[in-house]
C-alpha atoms as a PDB file:
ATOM      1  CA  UNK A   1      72.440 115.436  82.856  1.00  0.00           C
ATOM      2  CA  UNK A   2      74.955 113.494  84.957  1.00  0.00           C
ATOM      3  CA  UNK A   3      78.420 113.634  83.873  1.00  0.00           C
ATOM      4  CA  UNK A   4      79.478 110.320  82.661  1.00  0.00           C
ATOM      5  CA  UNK A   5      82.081 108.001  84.553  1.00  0.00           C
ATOM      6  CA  UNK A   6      85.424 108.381  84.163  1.00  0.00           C
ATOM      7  CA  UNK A   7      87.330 105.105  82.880  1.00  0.00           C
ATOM      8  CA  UNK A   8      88.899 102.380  84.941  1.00  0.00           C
ATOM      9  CA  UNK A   9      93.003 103.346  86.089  1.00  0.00           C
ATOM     10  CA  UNK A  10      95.584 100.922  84.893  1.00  0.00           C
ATOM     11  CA  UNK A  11      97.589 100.741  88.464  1.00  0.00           C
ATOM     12  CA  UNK A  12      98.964  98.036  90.205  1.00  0.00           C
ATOM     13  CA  UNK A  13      96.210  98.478  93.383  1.00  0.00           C
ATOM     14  CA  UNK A  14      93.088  99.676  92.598  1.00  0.00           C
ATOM     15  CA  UNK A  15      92.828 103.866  92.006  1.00  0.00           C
ATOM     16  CA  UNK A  16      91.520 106.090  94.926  1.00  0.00           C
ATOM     17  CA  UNK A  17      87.857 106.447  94.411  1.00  0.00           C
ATOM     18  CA  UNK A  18      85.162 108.268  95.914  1.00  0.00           C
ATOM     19  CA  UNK A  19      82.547 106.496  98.249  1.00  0.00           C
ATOM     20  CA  UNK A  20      80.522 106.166  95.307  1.00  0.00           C
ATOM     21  CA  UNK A  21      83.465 104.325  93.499  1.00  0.00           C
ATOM     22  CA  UNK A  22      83.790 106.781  91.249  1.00  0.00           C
ATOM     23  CA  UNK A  23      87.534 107.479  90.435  1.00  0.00           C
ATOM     24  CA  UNK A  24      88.056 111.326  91.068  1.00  0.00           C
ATOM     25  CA  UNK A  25      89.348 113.465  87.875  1.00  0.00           C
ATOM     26  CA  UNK A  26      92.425 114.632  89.892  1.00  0.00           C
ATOM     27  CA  UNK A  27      93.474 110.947  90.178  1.00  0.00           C
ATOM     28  CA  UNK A  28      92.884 110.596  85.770  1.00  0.00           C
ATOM     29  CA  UNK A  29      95.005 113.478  85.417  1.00  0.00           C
ATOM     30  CA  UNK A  30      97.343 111.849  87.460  1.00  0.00           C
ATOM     31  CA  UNK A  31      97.599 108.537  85.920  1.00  0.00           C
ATOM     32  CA  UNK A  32      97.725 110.199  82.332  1.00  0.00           C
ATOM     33  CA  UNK A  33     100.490 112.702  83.168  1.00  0.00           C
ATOM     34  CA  UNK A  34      98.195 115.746  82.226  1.00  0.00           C
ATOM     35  CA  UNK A  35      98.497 118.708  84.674  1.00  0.00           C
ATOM     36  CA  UNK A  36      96.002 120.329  86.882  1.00  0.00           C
ATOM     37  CA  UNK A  37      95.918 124.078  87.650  1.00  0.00           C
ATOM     38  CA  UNK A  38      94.825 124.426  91.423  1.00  0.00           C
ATOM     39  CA  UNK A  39      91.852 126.441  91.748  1.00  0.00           C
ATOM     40  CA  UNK A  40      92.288 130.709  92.975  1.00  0.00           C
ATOM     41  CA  UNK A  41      92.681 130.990  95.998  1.00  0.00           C
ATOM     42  CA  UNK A  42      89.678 132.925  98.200  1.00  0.00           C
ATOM     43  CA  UNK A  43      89.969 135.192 100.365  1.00  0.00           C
ATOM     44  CA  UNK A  44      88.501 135.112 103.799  1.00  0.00           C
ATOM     45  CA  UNK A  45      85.436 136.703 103.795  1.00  0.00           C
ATOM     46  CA  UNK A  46      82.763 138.882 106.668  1.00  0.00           C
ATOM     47  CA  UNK A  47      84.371 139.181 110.065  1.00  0.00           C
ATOM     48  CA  UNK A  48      86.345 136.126 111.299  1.00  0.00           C
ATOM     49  CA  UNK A  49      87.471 133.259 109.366  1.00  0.00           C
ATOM     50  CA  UNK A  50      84.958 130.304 108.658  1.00  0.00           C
ATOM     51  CA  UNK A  51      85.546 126.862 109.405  1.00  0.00           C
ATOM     52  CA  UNK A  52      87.613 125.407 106.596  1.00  0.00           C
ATOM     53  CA  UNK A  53      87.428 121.800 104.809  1.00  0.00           C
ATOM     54  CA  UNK A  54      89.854 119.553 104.582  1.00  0.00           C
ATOM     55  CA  UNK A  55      90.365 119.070 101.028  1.00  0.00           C
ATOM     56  CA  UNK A  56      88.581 116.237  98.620  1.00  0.00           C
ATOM     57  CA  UNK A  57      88.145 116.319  95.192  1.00  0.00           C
ATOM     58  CA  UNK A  58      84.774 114.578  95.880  1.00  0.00           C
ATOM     59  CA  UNK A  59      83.576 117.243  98.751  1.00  0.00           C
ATOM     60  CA  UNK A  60      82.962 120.908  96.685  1.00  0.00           C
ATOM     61  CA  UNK A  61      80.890 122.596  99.578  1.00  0.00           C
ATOM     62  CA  UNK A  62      81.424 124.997 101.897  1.00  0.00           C
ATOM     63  CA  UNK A  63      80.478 125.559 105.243  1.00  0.00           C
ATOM     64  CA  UNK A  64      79.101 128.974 105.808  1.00  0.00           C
ATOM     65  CA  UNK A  65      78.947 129.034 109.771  1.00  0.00           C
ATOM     66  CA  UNK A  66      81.502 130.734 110.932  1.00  0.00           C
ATOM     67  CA  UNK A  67      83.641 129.805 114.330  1.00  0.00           C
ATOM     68  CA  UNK A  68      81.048 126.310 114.560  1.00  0.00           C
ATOM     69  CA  UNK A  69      83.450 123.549 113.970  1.00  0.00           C
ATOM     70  CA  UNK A  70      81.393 121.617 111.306  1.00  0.00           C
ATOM     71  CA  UNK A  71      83.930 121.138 108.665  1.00  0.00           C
ATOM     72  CA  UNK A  72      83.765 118.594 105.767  1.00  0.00           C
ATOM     73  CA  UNK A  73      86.824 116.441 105.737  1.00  0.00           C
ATOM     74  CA  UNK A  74      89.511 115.512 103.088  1.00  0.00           C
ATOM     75  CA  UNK A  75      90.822 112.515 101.738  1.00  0.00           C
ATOM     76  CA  UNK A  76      94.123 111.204 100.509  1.00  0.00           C
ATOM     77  CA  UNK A  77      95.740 114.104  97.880  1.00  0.00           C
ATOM     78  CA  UNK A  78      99.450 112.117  97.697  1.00  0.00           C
ATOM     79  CA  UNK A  79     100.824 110.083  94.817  1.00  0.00           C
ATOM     80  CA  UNK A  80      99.519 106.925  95.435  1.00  0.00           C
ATOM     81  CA  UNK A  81     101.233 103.152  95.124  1.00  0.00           C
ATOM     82  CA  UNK A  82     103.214 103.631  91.525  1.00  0.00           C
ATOM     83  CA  UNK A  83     105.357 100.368  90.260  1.00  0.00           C
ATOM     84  CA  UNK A  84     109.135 101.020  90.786  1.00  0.00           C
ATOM     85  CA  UNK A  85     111.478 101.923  89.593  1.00  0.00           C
ATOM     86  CA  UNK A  86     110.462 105.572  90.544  1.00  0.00           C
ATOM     87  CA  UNK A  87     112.140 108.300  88.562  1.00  0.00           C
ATOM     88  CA  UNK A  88     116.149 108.396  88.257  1.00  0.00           C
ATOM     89  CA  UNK A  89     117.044 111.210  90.897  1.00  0.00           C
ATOM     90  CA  UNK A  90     113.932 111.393  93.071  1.00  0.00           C
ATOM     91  CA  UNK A  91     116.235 110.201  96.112  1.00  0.00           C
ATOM     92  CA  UNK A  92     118.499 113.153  97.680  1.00  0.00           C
ATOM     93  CA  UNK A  93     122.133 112.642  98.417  1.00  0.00           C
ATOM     94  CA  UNK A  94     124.985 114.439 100.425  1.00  0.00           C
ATOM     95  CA  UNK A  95     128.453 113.396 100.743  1.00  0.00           C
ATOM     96  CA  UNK A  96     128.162 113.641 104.469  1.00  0.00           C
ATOM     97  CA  UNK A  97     125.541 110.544 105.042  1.00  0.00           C
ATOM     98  CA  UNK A  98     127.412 107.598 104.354  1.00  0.00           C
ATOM     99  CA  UNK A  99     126.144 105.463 101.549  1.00  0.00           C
ATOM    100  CA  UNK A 100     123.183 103.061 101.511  1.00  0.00           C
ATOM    101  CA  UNK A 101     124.175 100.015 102.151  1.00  0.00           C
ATOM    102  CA  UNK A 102     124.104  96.487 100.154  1.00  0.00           C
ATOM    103  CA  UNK A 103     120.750  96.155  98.738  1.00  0.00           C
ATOM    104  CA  UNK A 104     120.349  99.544  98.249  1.00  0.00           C
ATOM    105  CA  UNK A 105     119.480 101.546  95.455  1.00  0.00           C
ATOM    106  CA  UNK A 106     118.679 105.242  94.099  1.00  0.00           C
ATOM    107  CA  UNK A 107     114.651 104.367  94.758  1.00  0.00           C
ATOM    108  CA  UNK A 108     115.058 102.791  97.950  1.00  0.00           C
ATOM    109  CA  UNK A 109     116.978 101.501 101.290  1.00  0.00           C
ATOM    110  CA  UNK A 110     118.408  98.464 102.254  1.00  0.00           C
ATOM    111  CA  UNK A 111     115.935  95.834 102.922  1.00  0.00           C
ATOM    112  CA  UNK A 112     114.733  95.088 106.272  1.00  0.00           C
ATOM    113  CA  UNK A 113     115.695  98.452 108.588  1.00  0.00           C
ATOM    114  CA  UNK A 114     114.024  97.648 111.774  1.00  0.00           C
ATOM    115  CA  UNK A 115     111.727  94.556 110.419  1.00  0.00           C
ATOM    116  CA  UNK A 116     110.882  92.237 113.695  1.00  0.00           C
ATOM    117  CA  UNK A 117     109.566  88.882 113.260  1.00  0.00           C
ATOM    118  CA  UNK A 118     106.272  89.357 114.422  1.00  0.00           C
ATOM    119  CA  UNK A 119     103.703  92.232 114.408  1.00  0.00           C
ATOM    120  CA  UNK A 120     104.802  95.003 116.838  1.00  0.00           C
ATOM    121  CA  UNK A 121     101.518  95.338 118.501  1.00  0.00           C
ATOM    122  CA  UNK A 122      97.592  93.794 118.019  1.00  0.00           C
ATOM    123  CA  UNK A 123      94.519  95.166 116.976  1.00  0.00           C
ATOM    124  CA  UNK A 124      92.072  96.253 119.307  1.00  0.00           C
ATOM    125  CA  UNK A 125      88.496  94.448 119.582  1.00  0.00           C
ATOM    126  CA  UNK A 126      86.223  96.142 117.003  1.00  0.00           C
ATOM    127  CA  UNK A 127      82.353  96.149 116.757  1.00  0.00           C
ATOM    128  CA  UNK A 128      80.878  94.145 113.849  1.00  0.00           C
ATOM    129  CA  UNK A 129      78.670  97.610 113.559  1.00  0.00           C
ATOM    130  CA  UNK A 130      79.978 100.448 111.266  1.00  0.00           C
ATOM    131  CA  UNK A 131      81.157 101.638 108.092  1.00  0.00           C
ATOM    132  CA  UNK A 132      85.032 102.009 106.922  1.00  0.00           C
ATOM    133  CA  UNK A 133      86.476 102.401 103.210  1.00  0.00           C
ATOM    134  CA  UNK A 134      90.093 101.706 102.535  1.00  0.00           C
ATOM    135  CA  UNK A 135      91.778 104.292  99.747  1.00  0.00           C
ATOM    136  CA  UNK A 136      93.858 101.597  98.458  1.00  0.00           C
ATOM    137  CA  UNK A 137      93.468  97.506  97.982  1.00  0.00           C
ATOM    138  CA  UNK A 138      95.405  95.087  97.000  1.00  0.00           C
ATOM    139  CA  UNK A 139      95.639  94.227  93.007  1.00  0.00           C
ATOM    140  CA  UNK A 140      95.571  90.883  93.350  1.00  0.00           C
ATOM    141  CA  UNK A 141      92.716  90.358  96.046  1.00  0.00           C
ATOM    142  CA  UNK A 142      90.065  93.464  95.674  1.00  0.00           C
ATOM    143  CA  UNK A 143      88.984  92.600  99.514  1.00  0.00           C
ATOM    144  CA  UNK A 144      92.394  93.097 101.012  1.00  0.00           C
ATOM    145  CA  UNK A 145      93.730  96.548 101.578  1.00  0.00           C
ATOM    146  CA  UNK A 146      97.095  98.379 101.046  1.00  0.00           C
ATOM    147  CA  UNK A 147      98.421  99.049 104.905  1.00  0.00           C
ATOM    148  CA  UNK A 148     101.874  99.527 106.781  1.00  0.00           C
ATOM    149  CA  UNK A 149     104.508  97.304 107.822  1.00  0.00           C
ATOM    150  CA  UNK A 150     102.985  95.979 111.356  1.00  0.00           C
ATOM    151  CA  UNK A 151     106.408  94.719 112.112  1.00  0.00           C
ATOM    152  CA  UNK A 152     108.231  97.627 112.257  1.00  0.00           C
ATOM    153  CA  UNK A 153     107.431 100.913 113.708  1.00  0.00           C
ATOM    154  CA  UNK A 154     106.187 103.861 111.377  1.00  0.00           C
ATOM    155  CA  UNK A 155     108.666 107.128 112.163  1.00  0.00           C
ATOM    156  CA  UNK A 156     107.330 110.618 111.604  1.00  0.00           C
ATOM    157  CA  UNK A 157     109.053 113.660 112.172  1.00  0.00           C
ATOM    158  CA  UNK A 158     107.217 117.116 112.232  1.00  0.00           C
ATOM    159  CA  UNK A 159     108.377 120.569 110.617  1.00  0.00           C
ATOM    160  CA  UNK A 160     107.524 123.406 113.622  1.00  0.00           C
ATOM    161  CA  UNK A 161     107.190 126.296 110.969  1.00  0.00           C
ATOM    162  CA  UNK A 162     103.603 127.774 111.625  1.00  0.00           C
ATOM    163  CA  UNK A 163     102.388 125.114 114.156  1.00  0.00           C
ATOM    164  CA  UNK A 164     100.226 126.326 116.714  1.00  0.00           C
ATOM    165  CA  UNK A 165     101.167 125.871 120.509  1.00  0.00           C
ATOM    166  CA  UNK A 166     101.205 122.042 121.796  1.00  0.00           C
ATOM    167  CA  UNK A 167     101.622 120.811 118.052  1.00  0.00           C
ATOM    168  CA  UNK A 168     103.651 117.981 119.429  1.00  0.00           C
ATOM    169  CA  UNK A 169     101.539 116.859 122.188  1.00  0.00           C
ATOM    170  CA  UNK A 170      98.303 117.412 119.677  1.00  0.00           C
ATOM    171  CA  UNK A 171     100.372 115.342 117.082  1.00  0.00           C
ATOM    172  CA  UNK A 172     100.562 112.748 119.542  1.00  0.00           C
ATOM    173  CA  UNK A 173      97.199 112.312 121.315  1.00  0.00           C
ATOM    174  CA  UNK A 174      96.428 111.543 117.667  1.00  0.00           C
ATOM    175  CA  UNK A 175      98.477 109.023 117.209  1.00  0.00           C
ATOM    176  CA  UNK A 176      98.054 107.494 119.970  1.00  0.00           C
ATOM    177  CA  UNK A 177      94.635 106.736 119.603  1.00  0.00           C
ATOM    178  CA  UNK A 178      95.674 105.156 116.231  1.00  0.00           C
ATOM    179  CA  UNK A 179      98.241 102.975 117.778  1.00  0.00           C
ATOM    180  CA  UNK A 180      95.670 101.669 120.076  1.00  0.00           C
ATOM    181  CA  UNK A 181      93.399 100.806 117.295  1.00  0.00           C
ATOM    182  CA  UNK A 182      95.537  99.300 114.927  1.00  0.00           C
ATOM    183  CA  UNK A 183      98.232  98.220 117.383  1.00  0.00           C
ATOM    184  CA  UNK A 184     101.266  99.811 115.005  1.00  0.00           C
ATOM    185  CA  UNK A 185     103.981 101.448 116.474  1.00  0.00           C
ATOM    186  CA  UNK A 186     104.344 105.274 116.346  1.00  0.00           C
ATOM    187  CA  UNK A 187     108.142 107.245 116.857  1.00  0.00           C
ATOM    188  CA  UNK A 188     108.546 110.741 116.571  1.00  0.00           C
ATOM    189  CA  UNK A 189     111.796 111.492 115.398  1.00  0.00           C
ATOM    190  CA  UNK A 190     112.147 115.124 115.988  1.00  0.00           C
ATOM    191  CA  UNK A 191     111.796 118.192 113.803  1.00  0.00           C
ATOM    192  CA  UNK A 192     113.040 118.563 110.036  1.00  0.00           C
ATOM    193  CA  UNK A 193     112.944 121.282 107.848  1.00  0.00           C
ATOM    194  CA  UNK A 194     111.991 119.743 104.436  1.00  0.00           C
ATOM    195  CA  UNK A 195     108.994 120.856 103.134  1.00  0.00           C
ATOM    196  CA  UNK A 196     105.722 119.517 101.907  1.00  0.00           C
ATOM    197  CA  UNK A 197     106.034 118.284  98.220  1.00  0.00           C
ATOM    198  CA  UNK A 198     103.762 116.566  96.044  1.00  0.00           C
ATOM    199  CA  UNK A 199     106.577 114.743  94.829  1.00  0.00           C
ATOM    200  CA  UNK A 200     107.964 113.669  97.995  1.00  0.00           C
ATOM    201  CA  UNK A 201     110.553 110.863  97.774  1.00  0.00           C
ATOM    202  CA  UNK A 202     109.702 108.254  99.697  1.00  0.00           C
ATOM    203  CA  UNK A 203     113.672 107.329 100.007  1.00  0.00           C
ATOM    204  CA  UNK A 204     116.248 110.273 101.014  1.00  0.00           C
ATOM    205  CA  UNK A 205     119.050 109.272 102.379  1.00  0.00           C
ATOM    206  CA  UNK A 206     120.787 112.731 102.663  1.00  0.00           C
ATOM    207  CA  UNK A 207     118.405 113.805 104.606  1.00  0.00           C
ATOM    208  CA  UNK A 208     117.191 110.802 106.731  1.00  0.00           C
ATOM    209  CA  UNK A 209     119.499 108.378 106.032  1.00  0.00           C
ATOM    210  CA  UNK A 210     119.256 104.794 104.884  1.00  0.00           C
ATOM    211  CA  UNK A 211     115.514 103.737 105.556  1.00  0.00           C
ATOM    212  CA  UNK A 212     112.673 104.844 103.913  1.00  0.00           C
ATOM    213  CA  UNK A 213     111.465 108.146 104.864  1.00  0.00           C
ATOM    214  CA  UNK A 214     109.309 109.181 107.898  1.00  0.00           C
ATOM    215  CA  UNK A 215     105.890 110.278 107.758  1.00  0.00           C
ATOM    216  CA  UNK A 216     106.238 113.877 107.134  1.00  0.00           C
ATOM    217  CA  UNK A 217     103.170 117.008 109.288  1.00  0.00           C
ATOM    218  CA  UNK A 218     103.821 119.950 108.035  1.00  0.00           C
ATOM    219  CA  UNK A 219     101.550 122.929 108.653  1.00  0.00           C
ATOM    220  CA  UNK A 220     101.670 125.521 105.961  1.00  0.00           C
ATOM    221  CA  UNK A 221      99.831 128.026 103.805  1.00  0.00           C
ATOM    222  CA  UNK A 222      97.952 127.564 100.474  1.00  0.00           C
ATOM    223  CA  UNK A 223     101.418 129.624  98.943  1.00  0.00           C
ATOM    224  CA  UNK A 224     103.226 126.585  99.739  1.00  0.00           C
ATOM    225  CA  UNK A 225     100.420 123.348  99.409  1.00  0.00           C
ATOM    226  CA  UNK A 226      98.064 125.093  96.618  1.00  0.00           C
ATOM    227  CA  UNK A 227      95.189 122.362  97.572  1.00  0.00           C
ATOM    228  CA  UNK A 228      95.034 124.320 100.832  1.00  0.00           C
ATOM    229  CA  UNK A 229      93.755 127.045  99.074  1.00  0.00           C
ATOM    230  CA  UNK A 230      89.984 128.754  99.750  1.00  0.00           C
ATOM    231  CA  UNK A 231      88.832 126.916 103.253  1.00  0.00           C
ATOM    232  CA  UNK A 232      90.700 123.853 102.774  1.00  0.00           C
ATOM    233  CA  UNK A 233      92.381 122.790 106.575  1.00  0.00           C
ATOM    234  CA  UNK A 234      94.472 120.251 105.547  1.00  0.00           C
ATOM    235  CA  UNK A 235      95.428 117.385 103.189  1.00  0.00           C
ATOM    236  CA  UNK A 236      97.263 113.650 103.764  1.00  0.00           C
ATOM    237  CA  UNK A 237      98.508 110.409 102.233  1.00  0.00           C
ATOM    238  CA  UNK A 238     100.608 107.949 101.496  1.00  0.00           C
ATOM    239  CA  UNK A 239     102.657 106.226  99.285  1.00  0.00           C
ATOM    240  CA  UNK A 240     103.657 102.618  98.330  1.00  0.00           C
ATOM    241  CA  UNK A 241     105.717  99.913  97.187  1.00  0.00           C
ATOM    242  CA  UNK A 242     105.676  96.741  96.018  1.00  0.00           C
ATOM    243  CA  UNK A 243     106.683  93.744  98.085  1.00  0.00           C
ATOM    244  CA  UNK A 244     106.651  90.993  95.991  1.00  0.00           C
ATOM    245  CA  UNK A 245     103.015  90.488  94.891  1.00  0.00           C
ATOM    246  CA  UNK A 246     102.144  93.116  97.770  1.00  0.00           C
ATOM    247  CA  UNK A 247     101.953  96.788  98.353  1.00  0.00           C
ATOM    248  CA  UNK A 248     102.734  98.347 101.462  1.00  0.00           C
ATOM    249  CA  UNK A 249     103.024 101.951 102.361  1.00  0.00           C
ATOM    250  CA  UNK A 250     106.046 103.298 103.133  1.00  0.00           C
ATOM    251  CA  UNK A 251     105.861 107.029 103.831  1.00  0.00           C
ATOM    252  CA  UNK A 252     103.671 109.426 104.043  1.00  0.00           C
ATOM    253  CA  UNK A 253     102.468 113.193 104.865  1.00  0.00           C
ATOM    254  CA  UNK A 254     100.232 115.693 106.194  1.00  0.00           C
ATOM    255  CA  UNK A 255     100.064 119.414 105.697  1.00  0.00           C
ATOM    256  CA  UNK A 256      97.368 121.697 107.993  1.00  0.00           C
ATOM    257  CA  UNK A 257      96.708 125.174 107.060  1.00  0.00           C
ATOM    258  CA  UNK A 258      97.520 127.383 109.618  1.00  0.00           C
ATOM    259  CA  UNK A 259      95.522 130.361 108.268  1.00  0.00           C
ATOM    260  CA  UNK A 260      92.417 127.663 110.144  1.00  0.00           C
ATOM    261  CA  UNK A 261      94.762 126.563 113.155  1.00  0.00           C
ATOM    262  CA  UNK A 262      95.688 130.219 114.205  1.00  0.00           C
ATOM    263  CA  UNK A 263      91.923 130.991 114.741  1.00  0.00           C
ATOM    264  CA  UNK A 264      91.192 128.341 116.739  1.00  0.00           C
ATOM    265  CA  UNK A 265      94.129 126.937 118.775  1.00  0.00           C
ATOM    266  CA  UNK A 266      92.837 129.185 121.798  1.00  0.00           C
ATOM    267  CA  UNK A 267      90.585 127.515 122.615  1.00  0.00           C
ATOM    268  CA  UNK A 268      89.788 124.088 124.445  1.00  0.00           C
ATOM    269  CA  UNK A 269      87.541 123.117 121.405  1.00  0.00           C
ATOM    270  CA  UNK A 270      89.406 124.073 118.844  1.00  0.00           C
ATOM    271  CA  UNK A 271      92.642 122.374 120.048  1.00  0.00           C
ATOM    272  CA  UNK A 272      89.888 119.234 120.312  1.00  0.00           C
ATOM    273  CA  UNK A 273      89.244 120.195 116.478  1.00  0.00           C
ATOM    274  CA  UNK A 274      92.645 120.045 115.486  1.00  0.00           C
ATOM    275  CA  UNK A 275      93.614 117.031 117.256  1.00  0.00           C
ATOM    276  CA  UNK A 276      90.302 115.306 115.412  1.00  0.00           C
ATOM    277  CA  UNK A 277      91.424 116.608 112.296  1.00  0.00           C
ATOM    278  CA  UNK A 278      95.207 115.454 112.746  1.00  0.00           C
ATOM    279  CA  UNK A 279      93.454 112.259 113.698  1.00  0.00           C
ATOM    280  CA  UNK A 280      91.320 112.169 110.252  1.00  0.00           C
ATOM    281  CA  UNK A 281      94.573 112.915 108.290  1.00  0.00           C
ATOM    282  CA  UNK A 282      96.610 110.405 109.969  1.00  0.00           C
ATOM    283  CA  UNK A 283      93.912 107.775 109.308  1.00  0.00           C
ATOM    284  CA  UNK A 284      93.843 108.633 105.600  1.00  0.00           C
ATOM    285  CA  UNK A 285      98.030 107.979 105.697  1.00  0.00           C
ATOM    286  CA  UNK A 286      97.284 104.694 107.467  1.00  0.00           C
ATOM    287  CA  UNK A 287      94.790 103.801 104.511  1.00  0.00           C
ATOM    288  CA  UNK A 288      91.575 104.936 105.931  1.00  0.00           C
ATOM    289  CA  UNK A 289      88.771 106.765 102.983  1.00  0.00           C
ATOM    290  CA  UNK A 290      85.776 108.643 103.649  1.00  0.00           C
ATOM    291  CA  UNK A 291      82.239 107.018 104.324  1.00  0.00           C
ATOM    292  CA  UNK A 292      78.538 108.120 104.381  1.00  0.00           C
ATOM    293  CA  UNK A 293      77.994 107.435 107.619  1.00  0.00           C
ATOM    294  CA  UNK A 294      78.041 111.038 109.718  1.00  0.00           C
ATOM    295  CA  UNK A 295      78.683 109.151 113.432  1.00  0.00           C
ATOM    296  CA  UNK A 296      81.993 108.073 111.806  1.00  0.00           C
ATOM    297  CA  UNK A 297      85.196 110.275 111.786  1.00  0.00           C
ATOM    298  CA  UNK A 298      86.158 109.596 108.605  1.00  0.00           C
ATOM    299  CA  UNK A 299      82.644 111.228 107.258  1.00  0.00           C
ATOM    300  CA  UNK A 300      83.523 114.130 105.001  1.00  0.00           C
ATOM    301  CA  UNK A 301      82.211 116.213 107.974  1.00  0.00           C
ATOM    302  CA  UNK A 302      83.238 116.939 111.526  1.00  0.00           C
ATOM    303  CA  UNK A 303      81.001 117.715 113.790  1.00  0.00           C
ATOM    304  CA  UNK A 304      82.609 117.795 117.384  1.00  0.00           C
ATOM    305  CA  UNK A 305      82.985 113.847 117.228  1.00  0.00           C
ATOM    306  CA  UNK A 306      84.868 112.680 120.395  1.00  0.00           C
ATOM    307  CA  UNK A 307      86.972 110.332 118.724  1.00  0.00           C
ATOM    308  CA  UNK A 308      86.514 107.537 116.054  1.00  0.00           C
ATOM    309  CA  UNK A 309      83.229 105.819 115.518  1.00  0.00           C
ATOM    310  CA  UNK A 310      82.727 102.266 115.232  1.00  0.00           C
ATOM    311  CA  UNK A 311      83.347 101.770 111.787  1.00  0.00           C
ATOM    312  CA  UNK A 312      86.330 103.715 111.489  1.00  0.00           C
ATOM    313  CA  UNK A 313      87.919 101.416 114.512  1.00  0.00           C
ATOM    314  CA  UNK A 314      87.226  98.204 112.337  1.00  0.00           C
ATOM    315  CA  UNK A 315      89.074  99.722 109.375  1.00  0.00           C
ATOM    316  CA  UNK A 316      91.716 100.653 111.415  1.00  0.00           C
ATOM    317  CA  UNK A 317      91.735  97.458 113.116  1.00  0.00           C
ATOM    318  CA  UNK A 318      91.854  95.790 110.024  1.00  0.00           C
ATOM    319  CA  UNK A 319      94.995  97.953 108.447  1.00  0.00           C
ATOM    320  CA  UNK A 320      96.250  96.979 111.401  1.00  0.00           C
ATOM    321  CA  UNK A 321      96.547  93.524 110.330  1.00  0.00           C
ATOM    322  CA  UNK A 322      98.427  94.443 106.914  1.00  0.00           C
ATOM    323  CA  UNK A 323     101.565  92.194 105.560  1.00  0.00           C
ATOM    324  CA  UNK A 324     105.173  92.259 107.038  1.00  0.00           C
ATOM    325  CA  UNK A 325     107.515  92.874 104.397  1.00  0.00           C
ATOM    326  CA  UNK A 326     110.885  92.040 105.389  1.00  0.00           C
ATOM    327  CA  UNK A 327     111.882  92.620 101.869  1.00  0.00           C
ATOM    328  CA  UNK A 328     111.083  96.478 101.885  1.00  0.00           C
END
């Protein structure tokens, strides 16, 4: 007998939800504050290390074919778009960054760091052929997804600890091909130290200074991101806030297990994997959720795909076109 559905979320944009629409139980827990105890980790089993998934709550399966890079995918695992105020003393400090300035507060910068009048960068020509998803639309107009600030650039910044060899170029030949699809700007700010949290604040000025914070790759172990645990590869997401009547990310991260990358970084085709999987996560951080369709990137499944299909280049086409929001 088929479980039964879970109720509707009371958030400000619609809940993340499962290609089927089904609202996953992690995001229930969530919303109702109860807690979830990440499942044991497993141990790598027979000879070398399978292919791992990237995690979803909706995607259970595993692989079994080891060192053929099918792997199913993973979806958004971040705290999604919550209404502010956020909670008192989620923003770090230190008395040697100078203090936000007017318009600040504890939750977030001063308005407008970077904002241009116009959209940094256009769209590229998608096909009308396809299927896309969006994790995240707009509460006010179910049609319209949650997306970045096209008129300012989105900064990431990448912590080196564990990353295979050419992380940074990897990093960004993914995001490049996202920039070209969605015409948003990307910056790479360097290395940091901080370390993934599923209670990242999306504002810390002691540590970045006043302007929201960059989008934050990490590559780690299940010790330190427990929903890399068994043959999960990585995880990603974003967060949001409220511009007016509209949500717009802000910040974001993704974390890669490096128990998968260290198998298969010595090779031409698994540095290809890694670079499709960066360029899965990234998509889920731009607003980007799973489909059906198996020629599409964003299917819960990789299997050698050269780059994004059709449908996944008219989502991101179409985050590309999200609000400006001076205001944020």
């Amino acid at each position: 007998m088929p479980p039964p559905l879970p109720p509707a979320l009371p958030a400000s944009p619609t809940a993340p939800a499962s290609p089927t629409g089904r609202v996953p139980r992690w995001v229930l827990d969530e919303a109702t504050g109860r807690a979830v105890d990440p499942a044991p980790r497993r141990a790598w089993e027979g000879g070398p290390p399978q292919p791992p998934r990237l995690w979803s709550p909706a995607v259970r399966g595993v692989l079994s074919v080891a060192l053929v890079l099918v792997l199913p995918l993973g979806a958004a695992v971040l705290a999604g778009p919550r209404p502010w105020p956020w909670e008192a003393g989620s923003a770090s400090t230190s008395p040697d960054v100078p203090a936000p300035g007017v318009g600040a507060t504890a939750d977030r910068p001063t308005p407008g760091h970077e904002a241009a009048d116009a959209p940094l960068g256009t769209p590229a020509a998608a096909s009308a052929t396809g299927t896309y998803a969006f994790v995240e639309h707009q509460s006010t107009d179910d049609a319209v997804p949650v997306a970045y600030d096209p008129c300012r650039p989105v900064h990431w910044v990448m912590r080196p600890d564990g990353a295979p060899p050419g992380a940074t170029g990897l990093a960004e030949e993914a995001l490049s091909r996202l920039s070209a699809a969605t015409g948003l700007r990307f910056v790479f700010d360097g290395t940091t130290d901080e370390a993934w949290s599923q209670d990242r604040a999306p504002f810390q000025p002691g540590r970045y200074g006043d302007r929201w914070a960059p989008v934050l790759l990490t590559w780690a172990t299940p010790d330190e991101v427990p929903a890399l645990e068994g043959t999960v590869a990585g995880v990603g997401g974003s967060q949001a806030a409220a511009a007016g009547a509209t949500w717009v990310y802000v910040t974001g991260a993704v974390a890669v297990d490096t128990g998968w990358t260290d198998t298969v970084a010595g090779s031409a085709e698994g540095r290809a994997a890694i670079r499709a999987i960066l360029m899965h996560e990234f998509a889920h951080v731009l607003g980007l959720d799973h489909v059906d369709d198996p020629a599409e990137l964003m299917h819960p499944e990789y299997r050698g795909q050269e780059g994004f299909g059709p449908g996944d280049l008219a989502g991101l086409a179409e985050l590309g076109r999200g609000a400006c929001a001076p205001g944020l």
